[in-house]
C-alpha atoms as a PDB file:
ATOM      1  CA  UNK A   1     -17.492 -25.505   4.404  1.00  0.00           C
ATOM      2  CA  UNK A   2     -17.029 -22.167   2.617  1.00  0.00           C
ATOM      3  CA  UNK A   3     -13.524 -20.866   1.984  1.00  0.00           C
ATOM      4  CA  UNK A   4     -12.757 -17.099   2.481  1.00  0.00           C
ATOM      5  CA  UNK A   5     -10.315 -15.113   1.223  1.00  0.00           C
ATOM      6  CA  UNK A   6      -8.461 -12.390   2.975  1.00  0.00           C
ATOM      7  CA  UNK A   7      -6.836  -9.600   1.820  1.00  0.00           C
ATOM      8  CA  UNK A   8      -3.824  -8.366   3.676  1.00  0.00           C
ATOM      9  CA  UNK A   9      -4.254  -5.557   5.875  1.00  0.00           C
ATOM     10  CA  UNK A  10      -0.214  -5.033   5.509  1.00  0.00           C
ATOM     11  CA  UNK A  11       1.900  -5.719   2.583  1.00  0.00           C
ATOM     12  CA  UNK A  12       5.559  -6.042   1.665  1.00  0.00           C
ATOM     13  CA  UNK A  13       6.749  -3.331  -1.252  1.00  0.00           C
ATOM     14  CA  UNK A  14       7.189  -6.346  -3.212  1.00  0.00           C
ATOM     15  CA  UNK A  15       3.153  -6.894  -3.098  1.00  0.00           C
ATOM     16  CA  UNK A  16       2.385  -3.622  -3.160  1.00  0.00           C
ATOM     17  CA  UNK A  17       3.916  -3.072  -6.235  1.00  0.00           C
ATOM     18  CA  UNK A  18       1.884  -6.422  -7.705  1.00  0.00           C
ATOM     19  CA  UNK A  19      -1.395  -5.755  -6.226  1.00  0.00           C
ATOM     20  CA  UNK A  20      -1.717  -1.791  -7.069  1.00  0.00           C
ATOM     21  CA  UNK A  21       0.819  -0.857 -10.264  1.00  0.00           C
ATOM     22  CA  UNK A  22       3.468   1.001  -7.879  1.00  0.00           C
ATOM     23  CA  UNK A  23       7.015   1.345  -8.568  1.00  0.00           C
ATOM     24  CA  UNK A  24       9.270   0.765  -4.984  1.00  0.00           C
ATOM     25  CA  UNK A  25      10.614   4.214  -5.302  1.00  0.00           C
ATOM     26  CA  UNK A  26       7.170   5.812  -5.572  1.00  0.00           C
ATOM     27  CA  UNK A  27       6.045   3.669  -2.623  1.00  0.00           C
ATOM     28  CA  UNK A  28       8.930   4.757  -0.755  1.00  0.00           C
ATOM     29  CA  UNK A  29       8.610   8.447  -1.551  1.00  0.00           C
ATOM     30  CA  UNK A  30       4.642   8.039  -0.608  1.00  0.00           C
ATOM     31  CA  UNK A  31       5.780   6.728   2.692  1.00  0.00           C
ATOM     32  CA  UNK A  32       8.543   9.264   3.330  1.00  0.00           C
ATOM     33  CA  UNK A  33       5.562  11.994   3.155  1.00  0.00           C
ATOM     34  CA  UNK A  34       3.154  10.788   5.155  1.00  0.00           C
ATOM     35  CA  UNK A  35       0.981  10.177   2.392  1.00  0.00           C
ATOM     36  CA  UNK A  36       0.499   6.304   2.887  1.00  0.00           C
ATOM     37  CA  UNK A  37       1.079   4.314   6.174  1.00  0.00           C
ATOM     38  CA  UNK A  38       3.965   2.317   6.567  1.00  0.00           C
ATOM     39  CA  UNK A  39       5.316   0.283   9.600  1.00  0.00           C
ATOM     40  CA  UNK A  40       8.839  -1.063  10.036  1.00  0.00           C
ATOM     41  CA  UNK A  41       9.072  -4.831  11.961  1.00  0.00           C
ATOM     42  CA  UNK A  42      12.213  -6.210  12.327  1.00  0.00           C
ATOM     43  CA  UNK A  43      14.695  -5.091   9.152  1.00  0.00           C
ATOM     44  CA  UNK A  44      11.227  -5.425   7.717  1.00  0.00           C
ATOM     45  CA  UNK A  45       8.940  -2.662   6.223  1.00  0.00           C
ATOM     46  CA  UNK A  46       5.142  -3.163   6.185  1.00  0.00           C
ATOM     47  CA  UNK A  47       2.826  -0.421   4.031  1.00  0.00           C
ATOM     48  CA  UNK A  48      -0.843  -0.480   4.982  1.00  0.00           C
ATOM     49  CA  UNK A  49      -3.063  -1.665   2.055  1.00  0.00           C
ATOM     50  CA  UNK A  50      -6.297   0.663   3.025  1.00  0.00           C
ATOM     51  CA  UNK A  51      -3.652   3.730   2.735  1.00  0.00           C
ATOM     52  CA  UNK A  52      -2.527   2.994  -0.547  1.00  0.00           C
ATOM     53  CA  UNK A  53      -5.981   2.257  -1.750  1.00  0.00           C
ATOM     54  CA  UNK A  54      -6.893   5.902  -0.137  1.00  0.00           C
ATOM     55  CA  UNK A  55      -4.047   7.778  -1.326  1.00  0.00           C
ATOM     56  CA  UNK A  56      -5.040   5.891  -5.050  1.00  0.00           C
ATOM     57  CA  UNK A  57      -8.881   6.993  -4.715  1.00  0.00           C
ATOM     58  CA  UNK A  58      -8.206  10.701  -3.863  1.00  0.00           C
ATOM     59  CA  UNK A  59      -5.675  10.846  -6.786  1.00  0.00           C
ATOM     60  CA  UNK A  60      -8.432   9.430  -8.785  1.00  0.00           C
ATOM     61  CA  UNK A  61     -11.384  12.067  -7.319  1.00  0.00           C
ATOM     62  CA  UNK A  62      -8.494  15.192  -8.540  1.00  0.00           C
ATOM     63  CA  UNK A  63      -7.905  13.766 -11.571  1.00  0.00           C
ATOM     64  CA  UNK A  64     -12.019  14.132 -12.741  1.00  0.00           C
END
């Protein structure tokens, strides 16, 4: 049987920081302007992956 990998769809700031190179204050000030998706559960915060990526790839597309 073939193992699959996921990637998570929602991330702690912890692994958001590990898996795209952010600091937790610019993930926090993303967040605060609407600029990547974030949803609190519990005392818990959760940022969406597929926003960061986004937010990451426009950045990329103005910096050309």
């Amino acid at each position: 049987m073939q193992q699959v990998e996921l990637e998570p769809l929602w991330v702690t700031y912890d692994e958001a920081r590990r898996l795209f190179g952010l600091s937790r204050t610019t993930l926090w000030r993303l967040l605060r302007q609407d600029r990547i998706r974030g949803a609190r559960v519990g005392r818990s915060v959760r940022l969406e992956a597929q926003s960061i990526q986004d937010y990451l790839q426009k950045q990329a597309e103005a910096f050309d």
